[in-house]
PDB file of N, CA and C in Angstrom:
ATOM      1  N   UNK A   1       7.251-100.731 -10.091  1.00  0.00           N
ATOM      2  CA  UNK A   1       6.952 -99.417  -9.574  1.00  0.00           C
ATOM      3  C   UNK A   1       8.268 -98.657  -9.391  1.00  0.00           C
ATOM      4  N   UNK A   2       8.014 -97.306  -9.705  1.00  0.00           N
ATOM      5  CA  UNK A   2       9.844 -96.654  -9.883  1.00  0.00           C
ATOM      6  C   UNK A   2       9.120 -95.131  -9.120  1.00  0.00           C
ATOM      7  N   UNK A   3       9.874 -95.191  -7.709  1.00  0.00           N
ATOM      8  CA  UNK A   3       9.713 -94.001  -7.078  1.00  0.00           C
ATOM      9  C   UNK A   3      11.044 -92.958  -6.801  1.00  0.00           C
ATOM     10  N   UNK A   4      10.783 -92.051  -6.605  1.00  0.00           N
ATOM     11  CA  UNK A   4      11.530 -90.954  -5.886  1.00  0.00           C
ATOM     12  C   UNK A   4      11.336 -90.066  -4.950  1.00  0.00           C
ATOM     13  N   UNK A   5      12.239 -90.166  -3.951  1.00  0.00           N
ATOM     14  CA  UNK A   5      12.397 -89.424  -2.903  1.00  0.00           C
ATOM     15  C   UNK A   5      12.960 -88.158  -2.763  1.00  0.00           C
ATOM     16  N   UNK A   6      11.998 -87.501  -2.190  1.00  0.00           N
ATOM     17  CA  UNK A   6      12.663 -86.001  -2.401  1.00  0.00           C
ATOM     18  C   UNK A   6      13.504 -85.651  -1.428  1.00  0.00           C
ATOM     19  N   UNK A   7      14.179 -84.675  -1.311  1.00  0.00           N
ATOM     20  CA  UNK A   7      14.902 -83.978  -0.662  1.00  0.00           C
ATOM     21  C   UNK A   7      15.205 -84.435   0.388  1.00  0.00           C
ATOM     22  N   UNK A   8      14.465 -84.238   1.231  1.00  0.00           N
ATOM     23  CA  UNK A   8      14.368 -83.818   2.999  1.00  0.00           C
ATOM     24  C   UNK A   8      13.589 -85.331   3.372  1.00  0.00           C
ATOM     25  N   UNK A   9      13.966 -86.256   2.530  1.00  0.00           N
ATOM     26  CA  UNK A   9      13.666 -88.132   3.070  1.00  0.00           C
ATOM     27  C   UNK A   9      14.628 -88.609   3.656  1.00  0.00           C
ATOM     28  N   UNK A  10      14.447 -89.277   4.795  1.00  0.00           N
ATOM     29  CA  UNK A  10      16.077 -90.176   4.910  1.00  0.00           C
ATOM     30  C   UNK A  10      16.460 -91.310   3.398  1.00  0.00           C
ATOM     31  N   UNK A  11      17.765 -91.886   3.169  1.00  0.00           N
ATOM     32  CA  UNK A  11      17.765 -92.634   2.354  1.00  0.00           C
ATOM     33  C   UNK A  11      17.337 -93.944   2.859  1.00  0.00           C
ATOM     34  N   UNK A  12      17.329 -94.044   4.434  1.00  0.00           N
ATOM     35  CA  UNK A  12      16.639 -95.820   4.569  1.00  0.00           C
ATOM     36  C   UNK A  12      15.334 -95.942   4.076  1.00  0.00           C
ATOM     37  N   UNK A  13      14.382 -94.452   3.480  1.00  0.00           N
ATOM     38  CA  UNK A  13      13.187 -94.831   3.207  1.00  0.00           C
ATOM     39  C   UNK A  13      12.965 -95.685   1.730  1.00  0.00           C
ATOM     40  N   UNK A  14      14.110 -94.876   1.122  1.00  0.00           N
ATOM     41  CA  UNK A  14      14.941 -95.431  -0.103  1.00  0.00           C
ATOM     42  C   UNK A  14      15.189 -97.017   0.197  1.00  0.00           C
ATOM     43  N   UNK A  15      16.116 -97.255   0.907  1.00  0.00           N
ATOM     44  CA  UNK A  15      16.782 -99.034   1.110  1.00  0.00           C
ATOM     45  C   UNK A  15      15.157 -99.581   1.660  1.00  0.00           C
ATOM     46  N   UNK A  16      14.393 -99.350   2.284  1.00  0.00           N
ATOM     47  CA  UNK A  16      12.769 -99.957   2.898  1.00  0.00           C
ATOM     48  C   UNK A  16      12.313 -99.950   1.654  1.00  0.00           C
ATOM     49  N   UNK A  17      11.798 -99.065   0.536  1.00  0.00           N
ATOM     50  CA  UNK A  17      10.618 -99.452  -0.536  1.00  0.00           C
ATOM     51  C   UNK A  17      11.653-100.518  -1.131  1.00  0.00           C
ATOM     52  N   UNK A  18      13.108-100.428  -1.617  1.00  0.00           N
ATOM     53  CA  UNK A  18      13.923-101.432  -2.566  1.00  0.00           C
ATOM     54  C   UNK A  18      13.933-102.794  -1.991  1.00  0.00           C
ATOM     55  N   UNK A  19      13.895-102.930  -0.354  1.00  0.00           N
ATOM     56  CA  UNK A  19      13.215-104.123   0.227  1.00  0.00           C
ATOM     57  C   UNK A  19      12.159-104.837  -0.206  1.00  0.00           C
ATOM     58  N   UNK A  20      11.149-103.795  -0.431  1.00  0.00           N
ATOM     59  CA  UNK A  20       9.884-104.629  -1.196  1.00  0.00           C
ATOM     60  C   UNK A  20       9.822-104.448  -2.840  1.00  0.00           C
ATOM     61  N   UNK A  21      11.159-104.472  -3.656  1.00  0.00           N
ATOM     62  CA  UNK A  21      11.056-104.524  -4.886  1.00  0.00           C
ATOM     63  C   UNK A  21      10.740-103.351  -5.397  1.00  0.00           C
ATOM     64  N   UNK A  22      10.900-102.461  -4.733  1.00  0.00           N
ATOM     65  CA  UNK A  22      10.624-100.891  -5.982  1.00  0.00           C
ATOM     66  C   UNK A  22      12.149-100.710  -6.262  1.00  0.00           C
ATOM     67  N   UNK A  23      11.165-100.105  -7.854  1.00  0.00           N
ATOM     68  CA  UNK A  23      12.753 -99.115  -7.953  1.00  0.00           C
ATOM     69  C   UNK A  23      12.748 -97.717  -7.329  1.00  0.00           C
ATOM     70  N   UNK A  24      13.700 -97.558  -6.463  1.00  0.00           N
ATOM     71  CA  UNK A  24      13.541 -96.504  -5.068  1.00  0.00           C
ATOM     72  C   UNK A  24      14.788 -95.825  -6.043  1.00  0.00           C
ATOM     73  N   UNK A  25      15.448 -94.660  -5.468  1.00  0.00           N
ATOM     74  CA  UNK A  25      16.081 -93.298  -5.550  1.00  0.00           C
ATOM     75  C   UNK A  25      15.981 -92.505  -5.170  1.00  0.00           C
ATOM     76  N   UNK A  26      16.727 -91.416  -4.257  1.00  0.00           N
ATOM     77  CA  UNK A  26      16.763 -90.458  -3.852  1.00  0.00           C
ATOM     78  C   UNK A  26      16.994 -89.069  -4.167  1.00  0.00           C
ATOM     79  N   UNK A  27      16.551 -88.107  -4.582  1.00  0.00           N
ATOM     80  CA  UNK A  27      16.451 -86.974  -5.367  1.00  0.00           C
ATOM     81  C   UNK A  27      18.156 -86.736  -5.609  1.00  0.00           C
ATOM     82  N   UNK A  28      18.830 -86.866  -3.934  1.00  0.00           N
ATOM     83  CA  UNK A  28      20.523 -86.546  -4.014  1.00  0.00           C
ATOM     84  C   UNK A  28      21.280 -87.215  -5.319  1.00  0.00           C
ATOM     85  N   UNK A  29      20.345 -88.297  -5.910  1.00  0.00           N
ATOM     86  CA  UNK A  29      21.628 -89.397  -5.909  1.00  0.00           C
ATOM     87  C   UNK A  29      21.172 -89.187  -8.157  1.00  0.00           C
ATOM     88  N   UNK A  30      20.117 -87.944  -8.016  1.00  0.00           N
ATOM     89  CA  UNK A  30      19.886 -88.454  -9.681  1.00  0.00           C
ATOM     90  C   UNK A  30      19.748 -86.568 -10.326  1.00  0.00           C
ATOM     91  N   UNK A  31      19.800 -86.213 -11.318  1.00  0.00           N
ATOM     92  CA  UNK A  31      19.682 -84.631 -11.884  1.00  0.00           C
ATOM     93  C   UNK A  31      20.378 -83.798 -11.232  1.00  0.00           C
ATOM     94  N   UNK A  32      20.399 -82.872 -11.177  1.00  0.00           N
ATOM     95  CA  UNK A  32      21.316 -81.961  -9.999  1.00  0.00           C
ATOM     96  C   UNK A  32      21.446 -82.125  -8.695  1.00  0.00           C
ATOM     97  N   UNK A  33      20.996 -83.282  -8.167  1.00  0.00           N
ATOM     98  CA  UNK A  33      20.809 -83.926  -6.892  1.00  0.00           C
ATOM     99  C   UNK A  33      19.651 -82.309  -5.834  1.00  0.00           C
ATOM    100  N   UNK A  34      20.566 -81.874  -4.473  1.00  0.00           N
ATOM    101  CA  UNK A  34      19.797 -80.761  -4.121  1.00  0.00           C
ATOM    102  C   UNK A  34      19.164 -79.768  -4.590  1.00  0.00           C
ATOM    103  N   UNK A  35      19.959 -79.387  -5.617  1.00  0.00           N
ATOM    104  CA  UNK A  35      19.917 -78.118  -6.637  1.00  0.00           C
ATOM    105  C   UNK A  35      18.321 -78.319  -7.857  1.00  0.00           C
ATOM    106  N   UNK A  36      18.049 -79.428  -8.042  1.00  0.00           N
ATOM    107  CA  UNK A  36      17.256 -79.475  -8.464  1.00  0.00           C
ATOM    108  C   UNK A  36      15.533 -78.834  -8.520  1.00  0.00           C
ATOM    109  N   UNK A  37      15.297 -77.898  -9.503  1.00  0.00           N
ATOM    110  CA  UNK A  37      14.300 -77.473  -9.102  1.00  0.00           C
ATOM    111  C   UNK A  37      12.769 -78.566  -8.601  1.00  0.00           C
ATOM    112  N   UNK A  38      11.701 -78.215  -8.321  1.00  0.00           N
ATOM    113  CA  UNK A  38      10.448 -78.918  -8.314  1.00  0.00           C
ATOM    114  C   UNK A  38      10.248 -78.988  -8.959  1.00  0.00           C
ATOM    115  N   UNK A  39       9.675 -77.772 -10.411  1.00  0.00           N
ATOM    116  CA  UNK A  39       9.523 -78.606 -11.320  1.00  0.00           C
ATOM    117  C   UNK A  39      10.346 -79.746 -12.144  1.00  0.00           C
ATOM    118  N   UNK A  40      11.535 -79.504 -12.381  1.00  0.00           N
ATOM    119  CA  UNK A  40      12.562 -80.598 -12.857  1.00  0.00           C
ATOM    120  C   UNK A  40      12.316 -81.990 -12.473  1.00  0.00           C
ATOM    121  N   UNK A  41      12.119 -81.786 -10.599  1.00  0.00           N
ATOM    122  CA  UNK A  41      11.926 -83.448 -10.450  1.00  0.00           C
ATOM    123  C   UNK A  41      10.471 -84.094 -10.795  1.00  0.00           C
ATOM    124  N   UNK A  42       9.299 -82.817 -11.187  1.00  0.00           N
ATOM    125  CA  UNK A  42       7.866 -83.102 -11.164  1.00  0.00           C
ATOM    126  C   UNK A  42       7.869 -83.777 -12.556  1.00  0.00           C
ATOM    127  N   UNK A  43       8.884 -83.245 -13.643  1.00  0.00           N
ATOM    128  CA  UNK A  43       8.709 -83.338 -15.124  1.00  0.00           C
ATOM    129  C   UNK A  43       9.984 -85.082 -15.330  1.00  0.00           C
ATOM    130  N   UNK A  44      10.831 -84.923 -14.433  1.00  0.00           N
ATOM    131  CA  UNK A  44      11.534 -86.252 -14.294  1.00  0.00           C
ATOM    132  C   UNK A  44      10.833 -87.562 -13.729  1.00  0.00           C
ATOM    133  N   UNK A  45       9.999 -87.470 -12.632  1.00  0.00           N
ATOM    134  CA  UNK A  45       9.131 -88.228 -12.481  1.00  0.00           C
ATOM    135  C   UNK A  45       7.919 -88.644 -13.396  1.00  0.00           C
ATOM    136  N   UNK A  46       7.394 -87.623 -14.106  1.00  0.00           N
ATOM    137  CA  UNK A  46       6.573 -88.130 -14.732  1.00  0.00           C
ATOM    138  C   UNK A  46       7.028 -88.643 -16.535  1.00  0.00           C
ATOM    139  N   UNK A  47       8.478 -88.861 -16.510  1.00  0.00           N
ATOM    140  CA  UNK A  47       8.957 -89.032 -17.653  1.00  0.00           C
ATOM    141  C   UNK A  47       8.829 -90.329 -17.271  1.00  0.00           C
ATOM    142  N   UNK A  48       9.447 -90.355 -16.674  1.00  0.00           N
ATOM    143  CA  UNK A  48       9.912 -92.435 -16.114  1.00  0.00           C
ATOM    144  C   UNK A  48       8.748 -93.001 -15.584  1.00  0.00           C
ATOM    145  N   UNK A  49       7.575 -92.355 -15.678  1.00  0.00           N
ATOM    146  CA  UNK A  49       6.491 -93.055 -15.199  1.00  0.00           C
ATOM    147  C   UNK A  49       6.229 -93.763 -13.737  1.00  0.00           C
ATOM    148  N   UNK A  50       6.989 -92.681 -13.081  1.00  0.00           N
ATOM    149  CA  UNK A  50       7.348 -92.842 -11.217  1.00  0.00           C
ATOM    150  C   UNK A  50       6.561 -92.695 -10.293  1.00  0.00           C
ATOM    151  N   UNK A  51       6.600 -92.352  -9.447  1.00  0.00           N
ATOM    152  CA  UNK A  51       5.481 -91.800  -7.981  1.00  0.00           C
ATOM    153  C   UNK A  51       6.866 -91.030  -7.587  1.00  0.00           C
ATOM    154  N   UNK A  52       6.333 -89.657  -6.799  1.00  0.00           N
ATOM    155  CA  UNK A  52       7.272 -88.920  -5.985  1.00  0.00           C
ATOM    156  C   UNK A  52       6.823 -89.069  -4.399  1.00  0.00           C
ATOM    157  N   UNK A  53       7.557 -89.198  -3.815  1.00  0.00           N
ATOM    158  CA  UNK A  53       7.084 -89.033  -2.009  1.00  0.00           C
ATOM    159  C   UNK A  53       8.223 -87.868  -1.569  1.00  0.00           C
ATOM    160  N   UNK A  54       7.131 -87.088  -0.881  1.00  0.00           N
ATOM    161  CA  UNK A  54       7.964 -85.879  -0.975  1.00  0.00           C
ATOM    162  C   UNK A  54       7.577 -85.540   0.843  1.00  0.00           C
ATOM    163  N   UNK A  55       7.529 -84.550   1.630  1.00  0.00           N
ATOM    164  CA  UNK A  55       6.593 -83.466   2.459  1.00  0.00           C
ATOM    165  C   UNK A  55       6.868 -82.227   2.466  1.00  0.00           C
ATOM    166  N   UNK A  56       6.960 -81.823   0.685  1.00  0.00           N
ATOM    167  CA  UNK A  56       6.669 -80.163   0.345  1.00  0.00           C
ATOM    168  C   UNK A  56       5.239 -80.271  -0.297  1.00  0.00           C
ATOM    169  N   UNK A  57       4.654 -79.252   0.671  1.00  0.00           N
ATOM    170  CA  UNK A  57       3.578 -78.962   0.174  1.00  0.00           C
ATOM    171  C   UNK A  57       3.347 -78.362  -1.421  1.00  0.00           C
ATOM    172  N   UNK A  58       4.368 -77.792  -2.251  1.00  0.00           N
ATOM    173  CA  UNK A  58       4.323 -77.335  -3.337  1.00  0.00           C
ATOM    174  C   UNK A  58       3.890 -78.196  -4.486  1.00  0.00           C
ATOM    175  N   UNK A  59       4.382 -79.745  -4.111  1.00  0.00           N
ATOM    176  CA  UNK A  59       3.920 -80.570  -4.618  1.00  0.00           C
ATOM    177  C   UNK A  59       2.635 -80.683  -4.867  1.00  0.00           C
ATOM    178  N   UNK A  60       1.806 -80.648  -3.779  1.00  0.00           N
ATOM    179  CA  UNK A  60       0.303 -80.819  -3.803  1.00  0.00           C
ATOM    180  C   UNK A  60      -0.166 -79.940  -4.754  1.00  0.00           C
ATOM    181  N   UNK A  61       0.167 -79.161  -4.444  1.00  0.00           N
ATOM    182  CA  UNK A  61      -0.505 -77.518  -5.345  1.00  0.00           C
ATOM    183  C   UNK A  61      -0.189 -78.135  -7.004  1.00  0.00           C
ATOM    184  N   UNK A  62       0.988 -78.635  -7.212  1.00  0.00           N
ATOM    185  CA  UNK A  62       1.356 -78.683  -8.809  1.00  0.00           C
ATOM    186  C   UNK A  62       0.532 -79.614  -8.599  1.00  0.00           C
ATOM    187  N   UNK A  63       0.735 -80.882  -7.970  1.00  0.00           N
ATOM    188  CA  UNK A  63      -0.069 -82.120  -8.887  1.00  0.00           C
ATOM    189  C   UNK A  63      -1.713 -81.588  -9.098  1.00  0.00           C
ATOM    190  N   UNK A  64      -2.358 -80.806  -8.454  1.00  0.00           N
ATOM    191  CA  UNK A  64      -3.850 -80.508  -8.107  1.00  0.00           C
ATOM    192  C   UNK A  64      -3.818 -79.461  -9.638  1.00  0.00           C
ATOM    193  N   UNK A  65      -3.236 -78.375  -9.229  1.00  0.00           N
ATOM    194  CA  UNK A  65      -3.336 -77.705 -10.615  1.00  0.00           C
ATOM    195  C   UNK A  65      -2.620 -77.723 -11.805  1.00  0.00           C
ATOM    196  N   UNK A  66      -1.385 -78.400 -11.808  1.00  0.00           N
ATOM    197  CA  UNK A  66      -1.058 -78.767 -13.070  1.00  0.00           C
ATOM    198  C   UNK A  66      -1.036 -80.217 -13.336  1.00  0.00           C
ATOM    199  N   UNK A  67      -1.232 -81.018 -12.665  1.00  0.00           N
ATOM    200  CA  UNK A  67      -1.259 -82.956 -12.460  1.00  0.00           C
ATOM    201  C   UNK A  67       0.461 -83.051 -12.841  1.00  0.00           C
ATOM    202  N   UNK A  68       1.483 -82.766 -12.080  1.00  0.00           N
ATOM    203  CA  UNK A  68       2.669 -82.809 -11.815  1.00  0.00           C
ATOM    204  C   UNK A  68       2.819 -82.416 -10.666  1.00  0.00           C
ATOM    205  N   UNK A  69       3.277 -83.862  -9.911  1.00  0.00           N
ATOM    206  CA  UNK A  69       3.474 -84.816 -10.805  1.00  0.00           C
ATOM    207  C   UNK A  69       1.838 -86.169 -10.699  1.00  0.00           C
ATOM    208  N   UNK A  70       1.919 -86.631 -11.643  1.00  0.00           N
ATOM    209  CA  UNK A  70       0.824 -87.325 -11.638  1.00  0.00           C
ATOM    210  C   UNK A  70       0.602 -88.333 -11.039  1.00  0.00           C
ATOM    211  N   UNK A  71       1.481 -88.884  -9.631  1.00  0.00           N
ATOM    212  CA  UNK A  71       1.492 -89.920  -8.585  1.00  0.00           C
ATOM    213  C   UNK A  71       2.342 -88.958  -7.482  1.00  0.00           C
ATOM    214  N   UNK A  72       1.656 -88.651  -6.580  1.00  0.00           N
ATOM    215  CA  UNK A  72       2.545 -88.438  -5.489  1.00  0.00           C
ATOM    216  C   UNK A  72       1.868 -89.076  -4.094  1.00  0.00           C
ATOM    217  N   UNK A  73       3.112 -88.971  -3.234  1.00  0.00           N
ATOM    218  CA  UNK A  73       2.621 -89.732  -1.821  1.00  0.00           C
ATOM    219  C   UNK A  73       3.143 -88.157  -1.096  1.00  0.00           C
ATOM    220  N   UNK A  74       2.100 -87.792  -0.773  1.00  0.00           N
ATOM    221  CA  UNK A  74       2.990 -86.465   0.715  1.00  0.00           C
ATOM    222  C   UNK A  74       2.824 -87.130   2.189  1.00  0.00           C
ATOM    223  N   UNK A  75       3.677 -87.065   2.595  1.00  0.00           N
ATOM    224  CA  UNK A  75       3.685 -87.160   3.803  1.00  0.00           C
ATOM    225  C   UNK A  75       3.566 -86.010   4.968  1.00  0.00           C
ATOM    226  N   UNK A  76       3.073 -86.104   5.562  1.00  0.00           N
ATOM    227  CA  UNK A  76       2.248 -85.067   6.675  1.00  0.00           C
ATOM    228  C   UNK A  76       2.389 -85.154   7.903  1.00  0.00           C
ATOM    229  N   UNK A  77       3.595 -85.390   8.582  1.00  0.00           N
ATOM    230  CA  UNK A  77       4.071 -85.605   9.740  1.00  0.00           C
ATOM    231  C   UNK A  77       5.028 -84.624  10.186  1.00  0.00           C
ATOM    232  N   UNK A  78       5.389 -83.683   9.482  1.00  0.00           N
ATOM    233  CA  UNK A  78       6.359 -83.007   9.913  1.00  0.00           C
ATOM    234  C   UNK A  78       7.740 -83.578  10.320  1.00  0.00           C
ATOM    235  N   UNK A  79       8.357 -82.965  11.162  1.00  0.00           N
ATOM    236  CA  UNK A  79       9.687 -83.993  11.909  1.00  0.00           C
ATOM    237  C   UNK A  79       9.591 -84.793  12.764  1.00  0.00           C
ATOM    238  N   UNK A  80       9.868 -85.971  12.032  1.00  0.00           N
ATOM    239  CA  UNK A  80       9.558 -87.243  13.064  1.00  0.00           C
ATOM    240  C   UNK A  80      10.614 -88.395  12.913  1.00  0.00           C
ATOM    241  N   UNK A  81      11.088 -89.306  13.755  1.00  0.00           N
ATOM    242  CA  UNK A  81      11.854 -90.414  13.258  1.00  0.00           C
ATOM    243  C   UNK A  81      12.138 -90.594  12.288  1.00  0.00           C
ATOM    244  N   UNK A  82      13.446 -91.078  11.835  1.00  0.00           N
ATOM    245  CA  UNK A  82      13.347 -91.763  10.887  1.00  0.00           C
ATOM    246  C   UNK A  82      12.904 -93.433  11.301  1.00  0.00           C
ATOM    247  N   UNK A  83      12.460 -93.746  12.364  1.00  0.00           N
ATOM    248  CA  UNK A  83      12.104 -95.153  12.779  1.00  0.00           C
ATOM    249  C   UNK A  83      10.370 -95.134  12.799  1.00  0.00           C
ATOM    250  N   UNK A  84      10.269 -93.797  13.168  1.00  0.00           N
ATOM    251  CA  UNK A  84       8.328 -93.627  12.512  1.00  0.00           C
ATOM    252  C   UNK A  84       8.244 -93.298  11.801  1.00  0.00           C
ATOM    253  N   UNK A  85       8.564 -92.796  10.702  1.00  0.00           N
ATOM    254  CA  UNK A  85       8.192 -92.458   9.616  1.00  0.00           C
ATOM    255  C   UNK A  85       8.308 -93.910   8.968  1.00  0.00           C
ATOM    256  N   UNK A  86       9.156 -94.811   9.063  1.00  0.00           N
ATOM    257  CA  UNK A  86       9.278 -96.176   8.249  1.00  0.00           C
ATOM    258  C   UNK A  86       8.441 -96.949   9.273  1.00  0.00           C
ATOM    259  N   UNK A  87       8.235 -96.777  10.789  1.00  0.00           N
ATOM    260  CA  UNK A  87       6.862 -97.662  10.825  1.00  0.00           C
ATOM    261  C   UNK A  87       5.711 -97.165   9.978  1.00  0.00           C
ATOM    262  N   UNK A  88       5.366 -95.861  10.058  1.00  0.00           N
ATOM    263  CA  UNK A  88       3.867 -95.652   9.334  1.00  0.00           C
ATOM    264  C   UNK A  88       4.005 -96.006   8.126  1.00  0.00           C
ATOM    265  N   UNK A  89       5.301 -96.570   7.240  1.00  0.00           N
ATOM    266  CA  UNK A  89       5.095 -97.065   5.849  1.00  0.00           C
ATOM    267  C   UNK A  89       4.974 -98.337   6.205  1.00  0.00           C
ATOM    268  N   UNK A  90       5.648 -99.246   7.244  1.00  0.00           N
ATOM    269  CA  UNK A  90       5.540-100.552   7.412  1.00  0.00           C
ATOM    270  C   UNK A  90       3.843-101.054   7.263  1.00  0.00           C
ATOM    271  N   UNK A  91       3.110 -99.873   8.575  1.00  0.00           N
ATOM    272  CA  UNK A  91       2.226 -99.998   8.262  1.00  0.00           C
ATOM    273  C   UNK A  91       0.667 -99.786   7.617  1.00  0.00           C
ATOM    274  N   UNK A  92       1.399 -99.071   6.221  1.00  0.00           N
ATOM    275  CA  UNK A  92       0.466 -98.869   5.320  1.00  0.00           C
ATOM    276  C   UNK A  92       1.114 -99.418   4.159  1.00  0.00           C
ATOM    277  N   UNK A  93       1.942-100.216   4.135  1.00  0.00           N
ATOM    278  CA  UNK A  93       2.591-100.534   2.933  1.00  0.00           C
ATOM    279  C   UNK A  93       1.968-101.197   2.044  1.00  0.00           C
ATOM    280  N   UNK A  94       1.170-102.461   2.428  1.00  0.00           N
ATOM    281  CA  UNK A  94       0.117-103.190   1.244  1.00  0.00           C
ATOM    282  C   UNK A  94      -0.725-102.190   0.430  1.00  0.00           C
ATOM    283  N   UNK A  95      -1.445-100.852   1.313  1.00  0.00           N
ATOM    284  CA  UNK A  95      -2.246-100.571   0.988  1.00  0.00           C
ATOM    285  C   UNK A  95      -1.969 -99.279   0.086  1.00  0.00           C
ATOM    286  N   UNK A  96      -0.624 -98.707   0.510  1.00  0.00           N
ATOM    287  CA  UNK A  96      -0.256 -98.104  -0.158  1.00  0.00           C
ATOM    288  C   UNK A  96       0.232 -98.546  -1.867  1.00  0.00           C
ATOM    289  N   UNK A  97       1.132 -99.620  -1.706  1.00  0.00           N
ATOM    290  CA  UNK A  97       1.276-100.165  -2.624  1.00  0.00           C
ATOM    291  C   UNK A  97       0.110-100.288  -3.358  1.00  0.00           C
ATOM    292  N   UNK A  98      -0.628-100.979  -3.199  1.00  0.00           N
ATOM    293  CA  UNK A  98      -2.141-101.199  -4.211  1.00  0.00           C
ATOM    294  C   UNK A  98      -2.826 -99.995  -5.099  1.00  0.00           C
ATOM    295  N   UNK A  99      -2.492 -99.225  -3.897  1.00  0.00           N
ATOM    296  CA  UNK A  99      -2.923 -97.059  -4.495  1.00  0.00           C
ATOM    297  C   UNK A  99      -2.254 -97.146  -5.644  1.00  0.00           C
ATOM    298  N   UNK A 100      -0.841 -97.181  -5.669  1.00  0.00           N
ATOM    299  CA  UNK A 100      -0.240 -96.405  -6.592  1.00  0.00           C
ATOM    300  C   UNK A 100      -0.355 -97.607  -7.268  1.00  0.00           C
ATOM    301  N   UNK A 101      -0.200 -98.650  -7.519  1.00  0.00           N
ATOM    302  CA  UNK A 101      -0.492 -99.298  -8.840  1.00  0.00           C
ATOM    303  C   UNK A 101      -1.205 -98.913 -10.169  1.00  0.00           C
ATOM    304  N   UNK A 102      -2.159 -97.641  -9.695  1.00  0.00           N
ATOM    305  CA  UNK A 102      -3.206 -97.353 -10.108  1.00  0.00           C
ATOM    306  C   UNK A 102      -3.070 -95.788 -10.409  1.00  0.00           C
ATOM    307  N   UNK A 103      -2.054 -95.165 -11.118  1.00  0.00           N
ATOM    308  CA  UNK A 103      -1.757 -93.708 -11.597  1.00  0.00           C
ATOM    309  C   UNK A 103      -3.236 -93.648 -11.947  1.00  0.00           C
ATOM    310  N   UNK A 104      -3.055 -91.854 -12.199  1.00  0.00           N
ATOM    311  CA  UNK A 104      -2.573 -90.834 -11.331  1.00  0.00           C
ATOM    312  C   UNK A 104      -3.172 -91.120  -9.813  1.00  0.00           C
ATOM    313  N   UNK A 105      -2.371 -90.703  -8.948  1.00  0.00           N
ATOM    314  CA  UNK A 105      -2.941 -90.619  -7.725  1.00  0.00           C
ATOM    315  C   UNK A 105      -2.363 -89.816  -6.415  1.00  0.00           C
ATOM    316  N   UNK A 106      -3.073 -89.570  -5.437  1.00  0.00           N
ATOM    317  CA  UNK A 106      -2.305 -88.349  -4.645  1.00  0.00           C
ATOM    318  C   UNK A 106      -2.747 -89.421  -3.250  1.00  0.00           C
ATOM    319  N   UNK A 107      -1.390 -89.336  -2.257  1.00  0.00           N
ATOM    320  CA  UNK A 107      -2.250 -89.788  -1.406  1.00  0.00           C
ATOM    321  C   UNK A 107      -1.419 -89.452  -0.477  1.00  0.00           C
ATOM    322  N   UNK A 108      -1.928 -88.932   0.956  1.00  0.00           N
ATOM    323  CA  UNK A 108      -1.477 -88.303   2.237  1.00  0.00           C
ATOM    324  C   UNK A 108      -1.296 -89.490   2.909  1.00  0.00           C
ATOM    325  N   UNK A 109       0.111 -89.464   3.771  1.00  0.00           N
ATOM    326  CA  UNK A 109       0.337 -90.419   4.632  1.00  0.00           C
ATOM    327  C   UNK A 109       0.853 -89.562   6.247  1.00  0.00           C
ATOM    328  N   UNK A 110      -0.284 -89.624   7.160  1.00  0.00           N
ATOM    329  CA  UNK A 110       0.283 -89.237   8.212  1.00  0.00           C
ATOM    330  C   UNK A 110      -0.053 -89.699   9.540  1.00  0.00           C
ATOM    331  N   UNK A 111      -0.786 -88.832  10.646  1.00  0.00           N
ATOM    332  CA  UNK A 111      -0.494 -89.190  11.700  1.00  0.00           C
ATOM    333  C   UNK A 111      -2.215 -89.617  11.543  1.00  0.00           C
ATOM    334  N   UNK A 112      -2.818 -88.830  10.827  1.00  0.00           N
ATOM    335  CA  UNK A 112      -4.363 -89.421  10.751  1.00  0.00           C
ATOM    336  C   UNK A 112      -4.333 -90.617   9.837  1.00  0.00           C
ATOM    337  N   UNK A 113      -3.211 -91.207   9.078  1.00  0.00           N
ATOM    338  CA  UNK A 113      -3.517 -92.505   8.476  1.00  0.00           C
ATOM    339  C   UNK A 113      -3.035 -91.921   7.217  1.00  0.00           C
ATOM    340  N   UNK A 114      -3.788 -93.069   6.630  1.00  0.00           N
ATOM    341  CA  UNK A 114      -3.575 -92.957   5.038  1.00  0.00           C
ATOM    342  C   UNK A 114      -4.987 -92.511   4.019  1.00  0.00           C
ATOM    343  N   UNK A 115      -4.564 -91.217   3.004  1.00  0.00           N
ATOM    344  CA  UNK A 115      -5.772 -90.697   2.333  1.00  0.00           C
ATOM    345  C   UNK A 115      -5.171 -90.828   1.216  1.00  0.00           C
ATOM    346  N   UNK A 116      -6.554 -90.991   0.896  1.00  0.00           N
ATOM    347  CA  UNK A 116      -6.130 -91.190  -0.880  1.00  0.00           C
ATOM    348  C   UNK A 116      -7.330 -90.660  -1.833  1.00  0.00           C
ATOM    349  N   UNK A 117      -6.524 -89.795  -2.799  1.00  0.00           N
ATOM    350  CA  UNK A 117      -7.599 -88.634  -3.580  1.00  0.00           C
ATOM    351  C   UNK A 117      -7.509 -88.798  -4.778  1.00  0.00           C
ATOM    352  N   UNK A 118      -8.199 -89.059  -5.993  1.00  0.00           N
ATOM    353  CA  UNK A 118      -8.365 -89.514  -7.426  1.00  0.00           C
ATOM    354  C   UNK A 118      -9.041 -88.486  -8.020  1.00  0.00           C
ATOM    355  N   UNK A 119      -8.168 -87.885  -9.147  1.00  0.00           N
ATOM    356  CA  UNK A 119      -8.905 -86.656  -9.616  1.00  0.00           C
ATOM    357  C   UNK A 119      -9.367 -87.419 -10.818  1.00  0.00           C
TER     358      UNK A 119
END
């Protein structure tokens, strides 16, 4: 599984998925790093056959009406820890994992849990 983190992620969310064997990256660290448009990283992700985890809503809108990118995780918490935001992956991580095994897929991770939407 080969993800990317957008922007406004801490990078430990990065070092936590590479814990459990993903290939993790952080938007900073690959293409124009900040500068990078959305679409750029929507059309880079879906080159490498990735998942994006992002919490810009713009995302949603592309993957829904254009399916870019065609795996995303949004997160829906607004500003929060970086120690909760990696518990609520701690604990949705099996299940998350299992989601995305399974492109395309969109799935909300927040304070109501974990959703997951299959167009």
């Amino acid at each position: 599984m080969r993800v990317v983190c957008d922007v406004h992620l801490p990078y430990r969310l990065v070092a936590f998925l590479r814990e459990r064997g993903v290939d993790a990256t952080h938007v900073n660290k690959i293409l124009d790093s900040w500068h990078t448009t959305d679409a750029v990283i929507a059309d880079h992700v879906d080159e490498i056959g990735g998942i994006l985890i992002s919490k810009d809503g713009d995302f949603r809108d592309s993957h829904f009406l254009a399916g870019k990118p065609a795996s995303l995780v949004r997160i829906t918490l607004g500003n929060v820890s970086n120690d909760q935001l990696i518990a609520l992956f701690e604990q949705y991580w099996e299940t998350l994992r299992e989601e995305l095994e399974n492109p395309p897929c969109y799935v909300e991770l927040g304070s109501e849990g974990l959703k997951v939407v299959r167009r």
